[in-house]
Protein backbone atom coordinates (compact mmCIF):
# COMPACT_ATOMS: atom_id res chain seq x y z
CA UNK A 1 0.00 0.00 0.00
CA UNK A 2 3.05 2.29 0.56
CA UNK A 3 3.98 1.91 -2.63
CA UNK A 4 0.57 3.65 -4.48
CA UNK A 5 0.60 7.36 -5.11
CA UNK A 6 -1.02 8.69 -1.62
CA UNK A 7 -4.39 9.16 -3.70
CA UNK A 8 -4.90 6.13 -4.54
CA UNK A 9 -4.24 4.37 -1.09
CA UNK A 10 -8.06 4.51 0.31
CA UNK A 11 -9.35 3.64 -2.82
CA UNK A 12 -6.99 0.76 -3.26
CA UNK A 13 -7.41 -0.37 0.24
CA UNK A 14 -11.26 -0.01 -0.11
CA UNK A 15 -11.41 -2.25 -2.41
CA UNK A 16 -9.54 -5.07 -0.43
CA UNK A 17 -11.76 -4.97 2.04
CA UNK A 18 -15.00 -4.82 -0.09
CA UNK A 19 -13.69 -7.87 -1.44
CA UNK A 20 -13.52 -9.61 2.51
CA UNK A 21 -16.64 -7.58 3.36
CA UNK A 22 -18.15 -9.26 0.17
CA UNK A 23 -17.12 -12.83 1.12
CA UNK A 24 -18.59 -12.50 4.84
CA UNK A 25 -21.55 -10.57 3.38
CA UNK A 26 -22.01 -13.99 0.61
CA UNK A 27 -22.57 -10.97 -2.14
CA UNK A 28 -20.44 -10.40 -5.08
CA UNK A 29 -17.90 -7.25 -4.04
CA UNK A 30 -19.25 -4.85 -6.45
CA UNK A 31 -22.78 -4.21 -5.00
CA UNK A 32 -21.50 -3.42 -1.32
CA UNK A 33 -21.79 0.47 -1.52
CA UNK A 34 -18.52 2.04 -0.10
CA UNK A 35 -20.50 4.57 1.74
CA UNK A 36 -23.07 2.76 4.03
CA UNK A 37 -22.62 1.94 7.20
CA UNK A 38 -21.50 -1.69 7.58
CA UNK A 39 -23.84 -2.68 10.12
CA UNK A 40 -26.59 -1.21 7.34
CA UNK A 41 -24.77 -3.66 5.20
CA UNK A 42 -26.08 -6.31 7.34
CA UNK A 43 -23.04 -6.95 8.94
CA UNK A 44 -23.87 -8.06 12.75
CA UNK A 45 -21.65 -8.76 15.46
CA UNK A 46 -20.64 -12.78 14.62
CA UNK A 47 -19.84 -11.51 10.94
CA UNK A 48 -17.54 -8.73 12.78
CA UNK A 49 -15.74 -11.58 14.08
CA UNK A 50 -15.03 -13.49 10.94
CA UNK A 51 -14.22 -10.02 8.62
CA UNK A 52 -12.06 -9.82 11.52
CA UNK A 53 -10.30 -12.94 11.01
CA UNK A 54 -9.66 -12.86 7.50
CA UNK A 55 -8.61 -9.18 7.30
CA UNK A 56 -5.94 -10.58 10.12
CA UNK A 57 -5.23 -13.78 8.09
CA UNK A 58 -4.72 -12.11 4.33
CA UNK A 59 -3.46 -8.76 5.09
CA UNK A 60 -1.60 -9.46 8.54
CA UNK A 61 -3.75 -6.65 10.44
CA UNK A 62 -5.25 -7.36 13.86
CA UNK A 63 -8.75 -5.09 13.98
CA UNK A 64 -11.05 -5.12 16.39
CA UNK A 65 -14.20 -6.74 15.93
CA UNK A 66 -16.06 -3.52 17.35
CA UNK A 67 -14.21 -1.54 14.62
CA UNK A 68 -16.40 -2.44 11.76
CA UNK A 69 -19.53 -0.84 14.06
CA UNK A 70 -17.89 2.31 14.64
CA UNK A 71 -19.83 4.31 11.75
CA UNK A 72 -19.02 4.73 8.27
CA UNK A 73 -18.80 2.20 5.40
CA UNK A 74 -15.62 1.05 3.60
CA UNK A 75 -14.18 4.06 2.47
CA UNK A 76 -14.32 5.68 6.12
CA UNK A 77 -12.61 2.52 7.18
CA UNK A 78 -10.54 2.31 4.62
CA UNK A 79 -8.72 5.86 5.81
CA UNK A 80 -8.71 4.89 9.49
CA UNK A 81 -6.75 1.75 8.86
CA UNK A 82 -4.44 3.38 6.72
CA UNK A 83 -3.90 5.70 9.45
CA UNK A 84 -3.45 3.73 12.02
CA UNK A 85 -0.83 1.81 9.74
CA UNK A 86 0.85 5.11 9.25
CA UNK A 87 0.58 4.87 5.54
CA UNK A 88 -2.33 7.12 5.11
């Protein structure tokens, strides 16, 4: 992700996880809207966990279940992961 121009980071990331957000979801990654809240996604509290998991098992980033609830959809998340990662 470092290695994108710093414009294209959130997008770029955003898409990663819409794919994992996709595969919890069971929809393809191209119809989860970037903007809605996850929880409005239908995400509840047991998919959390398992976005959780495979966000820490393909990218090697431990997030907190209780992340994906804290408002915002993809993109919003998308920008405080980067940040957190100091890549932003």
């Amino acid at each position: 992700m470092a290695a994108l121009p710093a414009d294209q980071r959130t997008e770029v990331f955003g898409y990663v996880l819409c794919e994992q957000i996709a595969a919890v979801l069971g929809v393809p990654p191209d119809t989860v809207d970037v903007q809605t809240p996850l929880p409005e996604l239908g995400l509840d509290s047991l998919m959390a966990v398992e976005l959780s998991a495979r966000i820490a098992t393909s990218l090697d980033l431990e997030i907190s279940a209780l992340e994906f609830t804290r408002g915002g959809g993809v993109t919003s998340l998308a920008t405080r992961l980067l940040d957190r990662m100091g890549i932003a």
